[in-house]
N, C-alpha and C. Protein backbone atom coordinates (compact mmCIF):
# COMPACT_ATOMS: atom_id res chain seq x y z
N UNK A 1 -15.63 6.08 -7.52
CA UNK A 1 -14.60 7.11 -7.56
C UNK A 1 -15.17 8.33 -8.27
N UNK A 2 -14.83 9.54 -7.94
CA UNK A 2 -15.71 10.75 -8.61
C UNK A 2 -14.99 11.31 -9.69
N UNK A 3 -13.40 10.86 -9.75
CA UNK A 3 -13.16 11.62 -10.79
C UNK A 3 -12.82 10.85 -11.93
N UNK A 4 -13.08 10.08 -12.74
CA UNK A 4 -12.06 9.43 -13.97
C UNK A 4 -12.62 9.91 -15.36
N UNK A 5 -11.92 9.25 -16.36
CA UNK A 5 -11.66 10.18 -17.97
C UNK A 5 -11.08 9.20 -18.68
N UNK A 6 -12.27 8.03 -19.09
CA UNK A 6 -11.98 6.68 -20.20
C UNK A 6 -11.10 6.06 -18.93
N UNK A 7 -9.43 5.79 -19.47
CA UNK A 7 -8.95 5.06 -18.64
C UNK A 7 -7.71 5.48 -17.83
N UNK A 8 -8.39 6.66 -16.86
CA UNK A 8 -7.83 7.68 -16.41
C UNK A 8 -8.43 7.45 -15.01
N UNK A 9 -7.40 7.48 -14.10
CA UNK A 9 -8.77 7.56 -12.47
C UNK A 9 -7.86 8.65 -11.82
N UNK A 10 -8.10 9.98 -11.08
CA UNK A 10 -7.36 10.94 -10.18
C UNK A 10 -8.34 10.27 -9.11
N UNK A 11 -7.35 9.82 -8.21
CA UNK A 11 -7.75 9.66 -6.67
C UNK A 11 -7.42 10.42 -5.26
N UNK A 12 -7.71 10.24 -4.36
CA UNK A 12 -6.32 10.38 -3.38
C UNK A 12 -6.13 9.18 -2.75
N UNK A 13 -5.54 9.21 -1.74
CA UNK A 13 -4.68 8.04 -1.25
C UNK A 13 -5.99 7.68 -0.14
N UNK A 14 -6.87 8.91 0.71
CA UNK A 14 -7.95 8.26 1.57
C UNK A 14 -8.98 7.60 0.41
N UNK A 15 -9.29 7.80 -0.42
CA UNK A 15 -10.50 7.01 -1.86
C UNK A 15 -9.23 5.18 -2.04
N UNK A 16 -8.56 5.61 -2.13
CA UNK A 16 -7.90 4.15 -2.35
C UNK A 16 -7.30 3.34 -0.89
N UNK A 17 -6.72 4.33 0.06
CA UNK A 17 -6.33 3.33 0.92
C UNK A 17 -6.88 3.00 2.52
N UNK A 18 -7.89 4.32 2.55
CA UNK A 18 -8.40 4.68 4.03
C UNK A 18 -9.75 3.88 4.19
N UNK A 19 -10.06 3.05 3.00
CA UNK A 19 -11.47 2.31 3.26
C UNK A 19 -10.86 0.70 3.21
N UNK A 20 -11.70 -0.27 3.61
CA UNK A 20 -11.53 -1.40 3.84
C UNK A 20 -11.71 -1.89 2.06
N UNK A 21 -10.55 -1.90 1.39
CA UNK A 21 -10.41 -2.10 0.11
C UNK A 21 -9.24 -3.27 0.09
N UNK A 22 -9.12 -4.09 -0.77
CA UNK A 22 -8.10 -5.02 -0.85
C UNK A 22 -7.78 -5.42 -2.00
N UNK A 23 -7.04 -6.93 -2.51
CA UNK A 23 -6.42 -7.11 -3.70
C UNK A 23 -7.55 -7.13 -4.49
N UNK A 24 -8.86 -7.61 -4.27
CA UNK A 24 -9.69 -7.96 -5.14
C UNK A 24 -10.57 -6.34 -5.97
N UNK A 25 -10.50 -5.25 -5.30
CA UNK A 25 -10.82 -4.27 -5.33
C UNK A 25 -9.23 -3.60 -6.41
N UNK A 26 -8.76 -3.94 -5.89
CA UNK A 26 -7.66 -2.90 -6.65
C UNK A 26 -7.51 -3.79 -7.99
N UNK A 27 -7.51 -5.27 -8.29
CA UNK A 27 -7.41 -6.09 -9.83
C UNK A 27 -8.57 -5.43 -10.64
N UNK A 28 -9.65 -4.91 -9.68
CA UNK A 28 -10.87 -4.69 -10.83
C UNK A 28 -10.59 -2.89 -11.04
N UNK A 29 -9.60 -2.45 -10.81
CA UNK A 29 -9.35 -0.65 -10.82
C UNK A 29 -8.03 -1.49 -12.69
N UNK A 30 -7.66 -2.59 -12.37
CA UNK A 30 -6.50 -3.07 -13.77
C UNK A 30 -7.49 -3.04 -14.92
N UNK A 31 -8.39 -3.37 -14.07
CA UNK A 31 -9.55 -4.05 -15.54
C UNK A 31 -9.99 -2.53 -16.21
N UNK A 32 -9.96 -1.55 -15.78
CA UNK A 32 -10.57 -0.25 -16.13
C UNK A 32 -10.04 1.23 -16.09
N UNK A 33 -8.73 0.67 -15.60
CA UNK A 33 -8.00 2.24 -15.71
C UNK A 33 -6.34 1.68 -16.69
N UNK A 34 -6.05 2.51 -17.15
CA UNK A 34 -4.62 2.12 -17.41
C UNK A 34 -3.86 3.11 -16.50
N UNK A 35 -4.51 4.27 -16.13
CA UNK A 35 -3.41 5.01 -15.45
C UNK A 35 -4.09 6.09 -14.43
N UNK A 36 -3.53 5.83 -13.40
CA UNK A 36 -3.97 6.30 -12.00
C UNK A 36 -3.04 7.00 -10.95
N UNK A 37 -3.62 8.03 -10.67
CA UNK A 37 -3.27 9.58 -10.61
C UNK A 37 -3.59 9.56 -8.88
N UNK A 38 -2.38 9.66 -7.88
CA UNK A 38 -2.83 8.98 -6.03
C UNK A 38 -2.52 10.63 -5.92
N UNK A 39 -3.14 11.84 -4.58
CA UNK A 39 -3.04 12.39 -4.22
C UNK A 39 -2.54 12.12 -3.39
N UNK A 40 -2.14 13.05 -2.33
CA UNK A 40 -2.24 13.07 -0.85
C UNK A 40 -1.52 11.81 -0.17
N UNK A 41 -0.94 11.27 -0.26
CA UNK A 41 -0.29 10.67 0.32
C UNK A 41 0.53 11.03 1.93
N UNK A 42 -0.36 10.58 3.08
CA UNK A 42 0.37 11.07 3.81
C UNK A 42 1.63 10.45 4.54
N UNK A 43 2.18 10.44 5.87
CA UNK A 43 3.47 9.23 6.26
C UNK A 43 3.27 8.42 6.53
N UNK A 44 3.67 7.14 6.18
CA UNK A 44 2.88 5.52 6.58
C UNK A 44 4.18 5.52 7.95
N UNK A 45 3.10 5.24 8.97
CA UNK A 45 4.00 4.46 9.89
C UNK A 45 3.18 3.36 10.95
N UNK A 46 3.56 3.16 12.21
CA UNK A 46 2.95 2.25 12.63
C UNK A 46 1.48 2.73 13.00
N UNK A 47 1.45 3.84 13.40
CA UNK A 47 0.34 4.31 14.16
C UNK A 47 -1.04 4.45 12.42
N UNK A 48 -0.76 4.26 11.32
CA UNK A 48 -1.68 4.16 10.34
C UNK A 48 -1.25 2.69 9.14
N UNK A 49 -0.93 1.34 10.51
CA UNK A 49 -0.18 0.51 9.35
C UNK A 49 -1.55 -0.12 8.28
N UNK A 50 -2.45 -0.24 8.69
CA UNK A 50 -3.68 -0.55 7.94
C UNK A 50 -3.86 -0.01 6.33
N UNK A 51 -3.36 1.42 6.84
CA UNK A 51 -3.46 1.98 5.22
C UNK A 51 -2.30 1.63 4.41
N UNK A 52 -1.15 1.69 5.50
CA UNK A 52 -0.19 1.72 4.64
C UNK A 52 -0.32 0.09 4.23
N UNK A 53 -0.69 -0.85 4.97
CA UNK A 53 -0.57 -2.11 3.91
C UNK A 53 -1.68 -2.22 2.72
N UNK A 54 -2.72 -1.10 2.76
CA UNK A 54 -3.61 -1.39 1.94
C UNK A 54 -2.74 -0.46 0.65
N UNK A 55 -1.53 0.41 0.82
CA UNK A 55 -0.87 1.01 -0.22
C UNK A 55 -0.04 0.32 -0.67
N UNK A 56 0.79 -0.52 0.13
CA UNK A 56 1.60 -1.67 -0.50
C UNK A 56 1.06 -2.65 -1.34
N UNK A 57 -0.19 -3.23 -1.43
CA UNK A 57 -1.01 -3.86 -1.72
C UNK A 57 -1.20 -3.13 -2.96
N UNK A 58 -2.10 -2.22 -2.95
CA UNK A 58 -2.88 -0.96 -4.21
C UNK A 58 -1.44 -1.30 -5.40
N UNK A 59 -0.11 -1.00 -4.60
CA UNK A 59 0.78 -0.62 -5.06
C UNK A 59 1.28 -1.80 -6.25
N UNK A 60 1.74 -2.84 -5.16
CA UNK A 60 1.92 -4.65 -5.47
C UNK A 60 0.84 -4.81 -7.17
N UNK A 61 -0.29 -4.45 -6.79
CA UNK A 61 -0.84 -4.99 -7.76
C UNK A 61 -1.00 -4.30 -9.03
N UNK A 62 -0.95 -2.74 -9.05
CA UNK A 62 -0.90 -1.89 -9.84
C UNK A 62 0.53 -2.23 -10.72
N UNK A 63 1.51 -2.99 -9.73
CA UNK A 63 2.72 -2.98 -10.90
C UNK A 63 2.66 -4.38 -11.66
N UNK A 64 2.05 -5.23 -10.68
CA UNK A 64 1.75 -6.59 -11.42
C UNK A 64 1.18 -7.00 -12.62
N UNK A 65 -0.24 -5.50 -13.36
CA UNK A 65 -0.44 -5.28 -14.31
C UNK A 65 -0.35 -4.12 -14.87
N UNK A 66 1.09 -3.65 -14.84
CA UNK A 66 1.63 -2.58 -15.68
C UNK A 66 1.01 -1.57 -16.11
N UNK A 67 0.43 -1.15 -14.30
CA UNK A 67 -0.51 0.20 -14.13
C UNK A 67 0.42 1.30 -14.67
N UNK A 68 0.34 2.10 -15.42
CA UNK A 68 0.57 3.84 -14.64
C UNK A 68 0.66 4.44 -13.57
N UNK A 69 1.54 5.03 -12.60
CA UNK A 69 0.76 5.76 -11.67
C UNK A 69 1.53 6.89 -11.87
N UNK A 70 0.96 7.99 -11.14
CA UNK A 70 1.34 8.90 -11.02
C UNK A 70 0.88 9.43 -9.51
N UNK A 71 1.75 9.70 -8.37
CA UNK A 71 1.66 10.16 -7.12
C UNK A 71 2.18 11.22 -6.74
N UNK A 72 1.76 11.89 -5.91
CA UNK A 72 2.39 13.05 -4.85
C UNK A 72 1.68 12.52 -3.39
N UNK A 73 2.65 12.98 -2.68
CA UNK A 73 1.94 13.08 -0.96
C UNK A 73 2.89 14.10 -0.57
N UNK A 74 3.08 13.88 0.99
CA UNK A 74 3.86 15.02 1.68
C UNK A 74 4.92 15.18 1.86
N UNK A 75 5.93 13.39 1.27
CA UNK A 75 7.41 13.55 1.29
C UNK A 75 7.67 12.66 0.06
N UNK A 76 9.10 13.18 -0.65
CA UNK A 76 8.74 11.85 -1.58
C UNK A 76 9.02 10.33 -0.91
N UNK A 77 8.33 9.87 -1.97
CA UNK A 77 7.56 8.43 -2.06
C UNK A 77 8.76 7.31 -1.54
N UNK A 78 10.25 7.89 -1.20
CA UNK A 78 10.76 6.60 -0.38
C UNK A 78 11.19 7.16 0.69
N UNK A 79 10.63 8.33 1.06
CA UNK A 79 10.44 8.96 2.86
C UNK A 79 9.38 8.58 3.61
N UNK A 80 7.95 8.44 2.62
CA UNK A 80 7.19 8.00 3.03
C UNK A 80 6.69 6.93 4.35
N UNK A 81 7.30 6.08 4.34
CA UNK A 81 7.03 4.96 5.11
C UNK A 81 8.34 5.06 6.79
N UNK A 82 7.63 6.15 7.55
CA UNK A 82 8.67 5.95 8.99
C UNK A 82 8.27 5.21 9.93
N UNK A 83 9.54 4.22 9.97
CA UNK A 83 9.59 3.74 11.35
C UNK A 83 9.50 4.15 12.43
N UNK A 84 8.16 4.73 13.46
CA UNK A 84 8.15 5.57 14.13
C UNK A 84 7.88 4.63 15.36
N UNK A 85 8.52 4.59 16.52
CA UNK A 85 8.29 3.88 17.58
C UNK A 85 7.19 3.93 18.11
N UNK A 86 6.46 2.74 18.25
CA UNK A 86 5.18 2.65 18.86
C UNK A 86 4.74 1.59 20.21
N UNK A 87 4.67 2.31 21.43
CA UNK A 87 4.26 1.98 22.90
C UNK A 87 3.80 0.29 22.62
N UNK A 88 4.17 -0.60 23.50
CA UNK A 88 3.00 -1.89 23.89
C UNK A 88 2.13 -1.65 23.76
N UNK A 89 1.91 -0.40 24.38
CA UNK A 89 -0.02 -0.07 24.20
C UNK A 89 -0.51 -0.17 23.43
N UNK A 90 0.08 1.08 22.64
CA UNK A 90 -0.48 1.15 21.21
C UNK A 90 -0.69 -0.21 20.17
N UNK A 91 0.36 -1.15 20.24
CA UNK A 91 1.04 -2.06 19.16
C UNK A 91 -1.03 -3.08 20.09
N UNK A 92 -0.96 -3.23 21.23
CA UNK A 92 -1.76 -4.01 21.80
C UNK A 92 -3.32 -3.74 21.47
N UNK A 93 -3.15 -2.39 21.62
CA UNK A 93 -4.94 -2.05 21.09
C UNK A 93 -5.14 -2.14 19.47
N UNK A 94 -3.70 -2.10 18.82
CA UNK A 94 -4.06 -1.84 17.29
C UNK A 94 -4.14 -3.40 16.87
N UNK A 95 -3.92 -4.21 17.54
CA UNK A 95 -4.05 -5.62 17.37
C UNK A 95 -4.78 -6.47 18.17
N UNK A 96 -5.60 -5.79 18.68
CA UNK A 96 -6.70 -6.42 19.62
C UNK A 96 -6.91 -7.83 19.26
N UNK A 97 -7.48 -7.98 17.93
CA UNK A 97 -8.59 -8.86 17.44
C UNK A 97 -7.63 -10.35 16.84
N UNK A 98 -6.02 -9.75 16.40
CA UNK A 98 -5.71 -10.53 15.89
C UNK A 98 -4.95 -11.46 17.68
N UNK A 99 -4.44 -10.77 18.26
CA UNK A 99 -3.85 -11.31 19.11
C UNK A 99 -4.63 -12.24 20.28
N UNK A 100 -6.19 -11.56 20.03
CA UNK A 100 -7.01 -12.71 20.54
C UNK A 100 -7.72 -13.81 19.84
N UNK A 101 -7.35 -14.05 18.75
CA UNK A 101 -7.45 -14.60 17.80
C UNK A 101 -6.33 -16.04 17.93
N UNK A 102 -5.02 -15.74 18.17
CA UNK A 102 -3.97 -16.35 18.44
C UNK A 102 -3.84 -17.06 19.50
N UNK A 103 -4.47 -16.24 21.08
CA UNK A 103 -4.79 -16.84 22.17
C UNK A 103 -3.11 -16.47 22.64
N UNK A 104 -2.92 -15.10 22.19
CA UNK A 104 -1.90 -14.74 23.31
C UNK A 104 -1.37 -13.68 23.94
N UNK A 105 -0.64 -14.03 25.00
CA UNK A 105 -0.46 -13.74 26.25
C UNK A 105 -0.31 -12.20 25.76
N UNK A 106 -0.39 -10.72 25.81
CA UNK A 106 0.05 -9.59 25.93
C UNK A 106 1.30 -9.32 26.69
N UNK A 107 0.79 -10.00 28.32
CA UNK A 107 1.59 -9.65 29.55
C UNK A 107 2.82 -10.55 29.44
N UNK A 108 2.90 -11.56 28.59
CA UNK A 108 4.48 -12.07 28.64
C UNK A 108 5.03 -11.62 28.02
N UNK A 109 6.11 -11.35 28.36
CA UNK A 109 7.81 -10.77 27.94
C UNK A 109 7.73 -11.00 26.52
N UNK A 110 7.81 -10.25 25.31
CA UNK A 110 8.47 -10.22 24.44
C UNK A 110 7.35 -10.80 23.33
N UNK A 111 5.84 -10.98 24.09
CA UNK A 111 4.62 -11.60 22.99
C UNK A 111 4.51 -10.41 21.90
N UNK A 112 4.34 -9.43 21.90
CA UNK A 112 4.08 -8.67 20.71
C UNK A 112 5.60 -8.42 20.34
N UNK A 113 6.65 -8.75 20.31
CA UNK A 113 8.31 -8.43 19.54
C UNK A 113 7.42 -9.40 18.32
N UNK A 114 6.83 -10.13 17.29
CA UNK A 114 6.89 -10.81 16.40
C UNK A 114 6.39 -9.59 15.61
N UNK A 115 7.02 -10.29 14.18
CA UNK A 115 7.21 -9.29 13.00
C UNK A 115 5.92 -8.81 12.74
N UNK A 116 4.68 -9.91 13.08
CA UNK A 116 3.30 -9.36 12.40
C UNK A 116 2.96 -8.24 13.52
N UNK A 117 3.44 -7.72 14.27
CA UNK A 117 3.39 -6.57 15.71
C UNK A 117 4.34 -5.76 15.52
N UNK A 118 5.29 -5.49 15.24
CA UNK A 118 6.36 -4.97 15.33
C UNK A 118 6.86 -4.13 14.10
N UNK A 119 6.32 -4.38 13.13
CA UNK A 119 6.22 -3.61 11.72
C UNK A 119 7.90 -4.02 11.06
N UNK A 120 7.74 -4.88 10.95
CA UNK A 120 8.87 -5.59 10.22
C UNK A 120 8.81 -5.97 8.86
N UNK A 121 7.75 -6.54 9.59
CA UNK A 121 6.95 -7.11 7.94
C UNK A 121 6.82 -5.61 7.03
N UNK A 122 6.18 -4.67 7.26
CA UNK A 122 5.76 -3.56 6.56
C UNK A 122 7.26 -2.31 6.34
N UNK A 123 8.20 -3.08 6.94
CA UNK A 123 9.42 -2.15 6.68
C UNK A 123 10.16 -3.40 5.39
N UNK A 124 9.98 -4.40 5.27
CA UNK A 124 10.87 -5.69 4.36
C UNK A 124 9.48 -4.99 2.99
N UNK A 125 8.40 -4.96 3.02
CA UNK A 125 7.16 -5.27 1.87
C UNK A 125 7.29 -3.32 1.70
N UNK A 126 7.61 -2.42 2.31
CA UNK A 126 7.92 -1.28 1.92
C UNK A 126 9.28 -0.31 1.44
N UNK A 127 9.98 -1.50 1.68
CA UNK A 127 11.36 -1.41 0.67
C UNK A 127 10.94 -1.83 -0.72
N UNK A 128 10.26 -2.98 -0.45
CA UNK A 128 9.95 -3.45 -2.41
C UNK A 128 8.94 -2.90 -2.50
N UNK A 129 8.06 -1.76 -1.89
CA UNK A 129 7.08 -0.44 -2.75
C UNK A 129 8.24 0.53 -3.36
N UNK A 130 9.14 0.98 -2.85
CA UNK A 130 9.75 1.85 -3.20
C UNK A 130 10.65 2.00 -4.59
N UNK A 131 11.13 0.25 -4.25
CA UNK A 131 11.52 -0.04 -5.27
C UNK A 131 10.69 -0.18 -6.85
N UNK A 132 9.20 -0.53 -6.58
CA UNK A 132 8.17 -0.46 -7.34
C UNK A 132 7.95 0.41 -8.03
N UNK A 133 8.02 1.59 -6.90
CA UNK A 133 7.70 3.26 -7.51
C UNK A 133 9.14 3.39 -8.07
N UNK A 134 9.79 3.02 -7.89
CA UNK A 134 11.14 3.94 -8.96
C UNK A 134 11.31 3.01 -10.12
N UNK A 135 10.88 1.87 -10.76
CA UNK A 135 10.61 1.55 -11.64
C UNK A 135 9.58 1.80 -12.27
N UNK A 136 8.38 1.89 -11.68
CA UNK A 136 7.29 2.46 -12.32
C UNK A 136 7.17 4.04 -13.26
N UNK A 137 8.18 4.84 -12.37
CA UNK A 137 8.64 5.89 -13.23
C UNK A 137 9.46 5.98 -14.39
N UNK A 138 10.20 4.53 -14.64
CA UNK A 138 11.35 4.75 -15.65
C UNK A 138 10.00 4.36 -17.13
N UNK A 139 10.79 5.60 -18.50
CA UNK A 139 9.49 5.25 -19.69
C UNK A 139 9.59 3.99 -20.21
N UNK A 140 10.65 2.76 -19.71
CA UNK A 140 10.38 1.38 -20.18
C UNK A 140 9.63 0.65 -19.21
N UNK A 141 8.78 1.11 -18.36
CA UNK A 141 7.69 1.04 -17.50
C UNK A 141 6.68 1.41 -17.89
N UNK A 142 6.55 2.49 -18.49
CA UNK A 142 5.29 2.97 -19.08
C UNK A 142 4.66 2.15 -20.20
N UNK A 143 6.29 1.97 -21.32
CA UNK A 143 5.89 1.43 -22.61
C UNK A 143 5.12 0.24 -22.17
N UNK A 144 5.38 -0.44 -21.06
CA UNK A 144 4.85 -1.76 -20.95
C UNK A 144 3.71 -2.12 -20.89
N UNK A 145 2.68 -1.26 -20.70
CA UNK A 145 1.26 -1.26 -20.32
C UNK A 145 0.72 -1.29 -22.15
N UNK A 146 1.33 -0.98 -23.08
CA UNK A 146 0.36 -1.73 -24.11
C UNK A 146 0.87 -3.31 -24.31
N UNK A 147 1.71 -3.45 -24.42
CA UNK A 147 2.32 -5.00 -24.93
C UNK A 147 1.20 -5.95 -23.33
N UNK A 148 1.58 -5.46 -22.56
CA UNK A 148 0.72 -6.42 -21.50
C UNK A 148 -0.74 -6.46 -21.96
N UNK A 149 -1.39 -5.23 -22.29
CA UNK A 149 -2.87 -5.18 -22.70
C UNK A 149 -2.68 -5.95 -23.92
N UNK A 150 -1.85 -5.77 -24.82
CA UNK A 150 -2.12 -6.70 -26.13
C UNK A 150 -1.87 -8.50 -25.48
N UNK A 151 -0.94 -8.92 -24.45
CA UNK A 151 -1.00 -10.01 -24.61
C UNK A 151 -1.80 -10.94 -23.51
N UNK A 152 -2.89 -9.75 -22.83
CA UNK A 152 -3.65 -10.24 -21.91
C UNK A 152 -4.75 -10.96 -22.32
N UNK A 153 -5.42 -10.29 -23.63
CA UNK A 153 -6.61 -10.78 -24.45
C UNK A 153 -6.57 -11.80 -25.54
């Protein structure tokens, strides 16, 4: 990361969510930042669900050890995530690997309607980001990040 200051990290949201990064990557950002600063945030929807689960994730775990954050993007943070209708096509090429993986059918009726296709899952796991971020802002959220560091060690 290019910018941090002791236990300070300013990111944006492509440095944390646009690379193939996951839980194990974001526990070791707990081990070394207390408080982390997301730019740019742009609209999670289906057509970029990759990032957006790698923000739910970033997110999930940042509150699990009573990160800091501090964010901006382009709408606030519980506009963020639109349900924007997305073609068979689309839903089919963005799931190539998993759906041949499964050994199924595309061309039958109603194979991609399941939640892991259909962004269900990422509309149920992006209600409880939102909810994340509006606790994360209240200052008995903040206070919490020393008592956790004192009773981690």
């Amino acid at each position: 990361f290019d910018k941090s200051c002791g236990g300070v990290l300013y990111s944006t949201f492509e440095e944390l969510c646009a690379r193939p990064l996951w839980t194990n990557d974001y526990l070791k950002l707990t081990q070394v930042f207390h408080t982390i600063l997301i730019k740019d945030i742009p609209l999670l929807s289906q057509k970029n669900k990759s990032e957006a689960r790698r923000f739910i994730c970033l997110i999930d775990t940042l509150y699990d050890h009573k990160i800091r954050v501090v964010a901006s993007g382009v709408a606030p943070y519980w506009e963020l995530f639109q349900n924007s209708a997305v073609s068979d096509e689309e839903r089919l090429q963005e799931n190539r690997l998993l759906i041949d993986d499964l050994g199924i059918k595309a061309s039958e009726k109603g194979s991609l309607d399941s939640g892991v296709f259909s962004g269900e899952e990422e509309l149920f796991a992006f209600d409880r980001t939102v909810s994340r971020l509006t606790e994360m802002q209240t200052k008995d959220y903040w206070k919490k990040w020393k008592t956790y560091v004192e009773n981690r060690a």
